[in-house]
PDB file of N, CA and C in Angstrom:
ATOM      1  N   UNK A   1       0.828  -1.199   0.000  1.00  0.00           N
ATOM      2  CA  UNK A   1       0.000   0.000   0.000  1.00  0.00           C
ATOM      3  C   UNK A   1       0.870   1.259   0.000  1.00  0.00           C
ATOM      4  N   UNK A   2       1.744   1.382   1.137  1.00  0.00           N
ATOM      5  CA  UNK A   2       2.706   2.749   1.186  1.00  0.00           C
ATOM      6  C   UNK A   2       3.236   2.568  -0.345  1.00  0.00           C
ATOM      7  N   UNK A   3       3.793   1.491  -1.122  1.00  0.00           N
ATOM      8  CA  UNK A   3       4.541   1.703  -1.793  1.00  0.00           C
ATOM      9  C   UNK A   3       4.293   2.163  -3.033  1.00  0.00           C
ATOM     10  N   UNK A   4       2.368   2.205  -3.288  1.00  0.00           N
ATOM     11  CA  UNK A   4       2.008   3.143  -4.456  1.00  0.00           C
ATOM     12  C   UNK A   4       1.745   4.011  -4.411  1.00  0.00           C
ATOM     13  N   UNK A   5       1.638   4.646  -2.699  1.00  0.00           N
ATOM     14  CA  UNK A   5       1.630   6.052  -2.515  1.00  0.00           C
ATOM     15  C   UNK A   5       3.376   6.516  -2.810  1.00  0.00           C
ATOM     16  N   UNK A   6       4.378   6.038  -3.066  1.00  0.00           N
ATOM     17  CA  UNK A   6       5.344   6.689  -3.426  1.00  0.00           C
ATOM     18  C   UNK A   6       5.387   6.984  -5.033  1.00  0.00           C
ATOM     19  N   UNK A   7       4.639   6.288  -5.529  1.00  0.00           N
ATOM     20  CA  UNK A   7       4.407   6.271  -6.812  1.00  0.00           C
ATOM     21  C   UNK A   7       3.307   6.852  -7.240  1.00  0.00           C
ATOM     22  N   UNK A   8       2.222   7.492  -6.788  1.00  0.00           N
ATOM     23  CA  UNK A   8       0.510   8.174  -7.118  1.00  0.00           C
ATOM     24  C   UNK A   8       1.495   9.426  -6.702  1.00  0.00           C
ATOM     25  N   UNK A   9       1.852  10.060  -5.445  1.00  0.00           N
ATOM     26  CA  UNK A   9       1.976  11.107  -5.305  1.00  0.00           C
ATOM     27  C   UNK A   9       2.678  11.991  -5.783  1.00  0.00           C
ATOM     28  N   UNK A  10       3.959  11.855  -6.373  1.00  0.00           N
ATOM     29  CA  UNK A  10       4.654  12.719  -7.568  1.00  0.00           C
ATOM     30  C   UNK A  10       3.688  13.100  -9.027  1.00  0.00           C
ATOM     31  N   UNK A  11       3.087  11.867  -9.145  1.00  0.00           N
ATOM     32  CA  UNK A  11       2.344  11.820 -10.460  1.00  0.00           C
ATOM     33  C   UNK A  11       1.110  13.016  -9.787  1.00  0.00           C
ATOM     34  N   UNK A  12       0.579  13.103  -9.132  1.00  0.00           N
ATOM     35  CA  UNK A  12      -0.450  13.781  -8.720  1.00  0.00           C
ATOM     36  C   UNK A  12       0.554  15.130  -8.615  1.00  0.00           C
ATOM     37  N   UNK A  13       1.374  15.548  -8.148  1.00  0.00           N
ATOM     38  CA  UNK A  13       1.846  17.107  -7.805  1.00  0.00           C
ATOM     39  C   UNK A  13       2.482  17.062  -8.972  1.00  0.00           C
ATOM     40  N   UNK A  14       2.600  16.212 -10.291  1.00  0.00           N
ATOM     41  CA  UNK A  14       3.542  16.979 -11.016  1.00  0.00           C
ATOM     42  C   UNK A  14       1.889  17.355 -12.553  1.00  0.00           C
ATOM     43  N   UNK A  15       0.527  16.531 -12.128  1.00  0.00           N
ATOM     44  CA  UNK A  15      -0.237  17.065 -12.902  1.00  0.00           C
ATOM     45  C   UNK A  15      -0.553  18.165 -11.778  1.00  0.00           C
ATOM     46  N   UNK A  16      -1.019  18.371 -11.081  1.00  0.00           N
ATOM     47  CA  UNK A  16      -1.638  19.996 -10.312  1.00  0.00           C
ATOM     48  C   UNK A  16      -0.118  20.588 -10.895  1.00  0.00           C
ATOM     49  N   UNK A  17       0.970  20.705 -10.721  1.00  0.00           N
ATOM     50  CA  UNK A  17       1.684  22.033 -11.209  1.00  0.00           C
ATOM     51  C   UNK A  17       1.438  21.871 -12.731  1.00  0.00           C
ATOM     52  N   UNK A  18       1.175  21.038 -13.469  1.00  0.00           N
ATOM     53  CA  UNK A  18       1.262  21.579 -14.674  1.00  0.00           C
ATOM     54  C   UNK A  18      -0.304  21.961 -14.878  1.00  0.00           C
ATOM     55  N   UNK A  19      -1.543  21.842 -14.244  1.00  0.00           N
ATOM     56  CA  UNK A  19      -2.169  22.645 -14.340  1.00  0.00           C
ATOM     57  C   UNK A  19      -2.465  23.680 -13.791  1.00  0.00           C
ATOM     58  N   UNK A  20      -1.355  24.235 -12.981  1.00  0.00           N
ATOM     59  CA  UNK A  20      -1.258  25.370 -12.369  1.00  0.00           C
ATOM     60  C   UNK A  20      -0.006  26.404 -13.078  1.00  0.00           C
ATOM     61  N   UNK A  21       0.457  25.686 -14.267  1.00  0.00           N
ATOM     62  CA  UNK A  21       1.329  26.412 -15.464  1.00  0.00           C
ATOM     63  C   UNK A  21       0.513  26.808 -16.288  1.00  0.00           C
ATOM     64  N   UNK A  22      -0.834  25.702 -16.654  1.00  0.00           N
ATOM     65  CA  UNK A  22      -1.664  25.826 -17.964  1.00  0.00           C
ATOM     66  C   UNK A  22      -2.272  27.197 -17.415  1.00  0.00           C
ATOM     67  N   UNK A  23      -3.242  27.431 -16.138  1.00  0.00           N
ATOM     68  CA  UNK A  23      -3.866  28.001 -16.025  1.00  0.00           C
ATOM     69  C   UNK A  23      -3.047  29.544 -16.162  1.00  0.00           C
ATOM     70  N   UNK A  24      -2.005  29.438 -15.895  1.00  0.00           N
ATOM     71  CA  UNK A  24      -1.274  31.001 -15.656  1.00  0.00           C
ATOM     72  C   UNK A  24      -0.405  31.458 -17.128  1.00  0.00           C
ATOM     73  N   UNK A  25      -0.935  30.433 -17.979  1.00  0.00           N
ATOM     74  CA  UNK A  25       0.098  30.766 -19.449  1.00  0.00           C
ATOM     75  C   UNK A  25       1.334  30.569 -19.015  1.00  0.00           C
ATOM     76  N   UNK A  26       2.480  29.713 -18.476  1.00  0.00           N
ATOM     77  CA  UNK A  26       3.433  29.388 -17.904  1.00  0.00           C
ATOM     78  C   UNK A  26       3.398  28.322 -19.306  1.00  0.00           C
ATOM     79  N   UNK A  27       4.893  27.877 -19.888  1.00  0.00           N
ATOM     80  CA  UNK A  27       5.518  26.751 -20.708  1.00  0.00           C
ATOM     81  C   UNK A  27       5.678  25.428 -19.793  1.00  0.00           C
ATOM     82  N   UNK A  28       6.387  24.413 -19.908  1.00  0.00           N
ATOM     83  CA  UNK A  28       6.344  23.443 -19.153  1.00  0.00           C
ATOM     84  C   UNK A  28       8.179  23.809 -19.237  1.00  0.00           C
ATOM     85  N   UNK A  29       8.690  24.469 -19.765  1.00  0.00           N
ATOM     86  CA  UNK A  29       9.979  24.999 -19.507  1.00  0.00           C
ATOM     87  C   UNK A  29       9.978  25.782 -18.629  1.00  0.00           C
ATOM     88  N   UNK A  30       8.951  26.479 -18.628  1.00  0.00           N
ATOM     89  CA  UNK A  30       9.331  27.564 -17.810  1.00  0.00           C
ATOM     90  C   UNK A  30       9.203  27.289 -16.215  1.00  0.00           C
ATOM     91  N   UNK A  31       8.340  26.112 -16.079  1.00  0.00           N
ATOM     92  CA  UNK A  31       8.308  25.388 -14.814  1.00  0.00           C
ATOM     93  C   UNK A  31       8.761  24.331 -14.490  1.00  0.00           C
ATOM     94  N   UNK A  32      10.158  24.074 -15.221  1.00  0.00           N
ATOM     95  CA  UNK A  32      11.123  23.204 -14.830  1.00  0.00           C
ATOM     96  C   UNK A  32      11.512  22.699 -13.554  1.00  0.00           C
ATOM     97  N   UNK A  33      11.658  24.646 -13.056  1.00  0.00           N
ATOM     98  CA  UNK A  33      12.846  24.381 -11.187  1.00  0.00           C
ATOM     99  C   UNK A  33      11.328  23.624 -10.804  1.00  0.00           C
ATOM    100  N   UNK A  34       9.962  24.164 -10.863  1.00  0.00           N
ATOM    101  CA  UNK A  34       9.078  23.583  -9.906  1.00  0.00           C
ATOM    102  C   UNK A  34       9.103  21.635 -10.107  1.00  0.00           C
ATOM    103  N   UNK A  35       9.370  21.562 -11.351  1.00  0.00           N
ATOM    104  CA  UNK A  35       9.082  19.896 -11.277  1.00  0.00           C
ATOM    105  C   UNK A  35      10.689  19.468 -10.642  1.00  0.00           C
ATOM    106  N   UNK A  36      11.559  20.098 -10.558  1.00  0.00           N
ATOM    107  CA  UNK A  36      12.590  19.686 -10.170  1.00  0.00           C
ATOM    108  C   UNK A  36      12.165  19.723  -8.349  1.00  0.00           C
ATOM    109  N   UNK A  37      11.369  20.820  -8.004  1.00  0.00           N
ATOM    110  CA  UNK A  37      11.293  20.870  -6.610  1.00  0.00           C
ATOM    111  C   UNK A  37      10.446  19.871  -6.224  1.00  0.00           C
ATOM    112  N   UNK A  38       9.576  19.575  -6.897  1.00  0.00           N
ATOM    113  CA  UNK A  38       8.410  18.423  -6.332  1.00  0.00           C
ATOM    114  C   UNK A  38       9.378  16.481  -6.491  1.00  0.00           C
ATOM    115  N   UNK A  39      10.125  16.727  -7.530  1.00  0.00           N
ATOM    116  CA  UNK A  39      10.886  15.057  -7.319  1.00  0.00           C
ATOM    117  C   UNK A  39      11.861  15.342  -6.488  1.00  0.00           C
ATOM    118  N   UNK A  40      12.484  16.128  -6.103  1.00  0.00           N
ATOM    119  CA  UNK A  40      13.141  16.369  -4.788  1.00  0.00           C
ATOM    120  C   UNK A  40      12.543  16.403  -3.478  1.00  0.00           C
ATOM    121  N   UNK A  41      11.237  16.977  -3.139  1.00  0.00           N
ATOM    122  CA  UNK A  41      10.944  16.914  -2.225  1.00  0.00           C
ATOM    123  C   UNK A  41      10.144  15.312  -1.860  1.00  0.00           C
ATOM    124  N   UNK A  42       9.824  14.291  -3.121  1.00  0.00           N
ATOM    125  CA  UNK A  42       9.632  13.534  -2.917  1.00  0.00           C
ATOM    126  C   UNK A  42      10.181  12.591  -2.972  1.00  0.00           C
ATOM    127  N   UNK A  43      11.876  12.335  -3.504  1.00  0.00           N
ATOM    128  CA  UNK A  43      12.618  11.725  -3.167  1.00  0.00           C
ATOM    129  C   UNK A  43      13.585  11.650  -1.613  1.00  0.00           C
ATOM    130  N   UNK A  44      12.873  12.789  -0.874  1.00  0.00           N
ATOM    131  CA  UNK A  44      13.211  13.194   0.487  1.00  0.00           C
ATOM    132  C   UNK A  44      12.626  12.059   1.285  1.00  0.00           C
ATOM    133  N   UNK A  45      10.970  12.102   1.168  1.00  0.00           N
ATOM    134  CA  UNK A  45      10.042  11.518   1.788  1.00  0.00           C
ATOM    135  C   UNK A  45      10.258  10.115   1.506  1.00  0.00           C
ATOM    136  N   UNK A  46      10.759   9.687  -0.069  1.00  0.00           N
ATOM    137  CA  UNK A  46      10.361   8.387   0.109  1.00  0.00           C
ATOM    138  C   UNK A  46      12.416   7.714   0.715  1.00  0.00           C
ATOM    139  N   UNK A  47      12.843   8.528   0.900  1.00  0.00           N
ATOM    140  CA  UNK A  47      14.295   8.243   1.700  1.00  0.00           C
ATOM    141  C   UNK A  47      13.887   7.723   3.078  1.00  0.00           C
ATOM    142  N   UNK A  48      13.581   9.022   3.869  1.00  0.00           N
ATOM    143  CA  UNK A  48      12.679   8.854   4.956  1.00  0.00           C
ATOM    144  C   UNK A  48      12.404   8.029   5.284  1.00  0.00           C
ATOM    145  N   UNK A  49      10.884   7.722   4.813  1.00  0.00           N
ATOM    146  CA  UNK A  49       9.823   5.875   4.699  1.00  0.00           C
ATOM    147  C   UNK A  49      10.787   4.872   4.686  1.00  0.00           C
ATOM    148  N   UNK A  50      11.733   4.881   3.717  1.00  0.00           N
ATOM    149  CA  UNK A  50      12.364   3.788   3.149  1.00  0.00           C
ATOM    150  C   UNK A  50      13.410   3.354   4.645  1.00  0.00           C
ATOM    151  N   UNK A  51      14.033   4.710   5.152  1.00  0.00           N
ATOM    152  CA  UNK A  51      14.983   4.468   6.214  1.00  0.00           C
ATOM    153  C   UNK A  51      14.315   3.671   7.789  1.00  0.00           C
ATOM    154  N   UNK A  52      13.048   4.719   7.913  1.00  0.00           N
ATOM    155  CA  UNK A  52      12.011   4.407   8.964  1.00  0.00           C
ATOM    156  C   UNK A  52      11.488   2.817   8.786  1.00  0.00           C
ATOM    157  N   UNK A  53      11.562   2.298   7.864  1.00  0.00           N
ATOM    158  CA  UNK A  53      11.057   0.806   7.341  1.00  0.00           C
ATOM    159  C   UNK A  53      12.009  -0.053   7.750  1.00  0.00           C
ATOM    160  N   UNK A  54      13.508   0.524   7.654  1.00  0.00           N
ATOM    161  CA  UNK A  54      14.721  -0.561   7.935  1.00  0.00           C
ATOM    162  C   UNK A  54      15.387  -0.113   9.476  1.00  0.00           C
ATOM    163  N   UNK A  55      14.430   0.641   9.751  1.00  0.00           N
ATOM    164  CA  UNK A  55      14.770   0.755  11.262  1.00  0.00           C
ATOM    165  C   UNK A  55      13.794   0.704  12.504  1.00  0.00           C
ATOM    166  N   UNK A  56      12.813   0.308  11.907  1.00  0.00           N
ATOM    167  CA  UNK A  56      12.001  -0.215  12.410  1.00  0.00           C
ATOM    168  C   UNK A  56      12.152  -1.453  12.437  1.00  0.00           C
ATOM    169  N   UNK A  57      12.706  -2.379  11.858  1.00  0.00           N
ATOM    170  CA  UNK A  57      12.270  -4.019  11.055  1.00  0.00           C
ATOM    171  C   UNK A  57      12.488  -4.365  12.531  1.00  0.00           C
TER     172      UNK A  57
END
């Protein structure tokens, strides 16, 4: 279960920013740093989970 929420939730914040580019006349270039900020901030989280999982065991 956790492990397709690591996988739904990028896909979900990287369609809301690109319809939050469409809506503002923004390129999908021009909102690069943002998709760069959203797989970063979710390669944070799924570090996290992943660490909390092997230290928990």
């Amino acid at each position: 279960m956790l492990l397709r929420l690591f996988f739904i939730v990028p896909i979900i914040m990287c369609l809301v920013w690109i319809w939050y580019l469409k809506k503002h006349n923004y390129t999908a270039k021009q909102g690069l740093k943002g998709f760069a900020y959203i797989f970063a901030f979710n390669a944070i989280i799924i570090g996290f989970f992943t660490l909390m999982i092997f230290v928990t065991e």
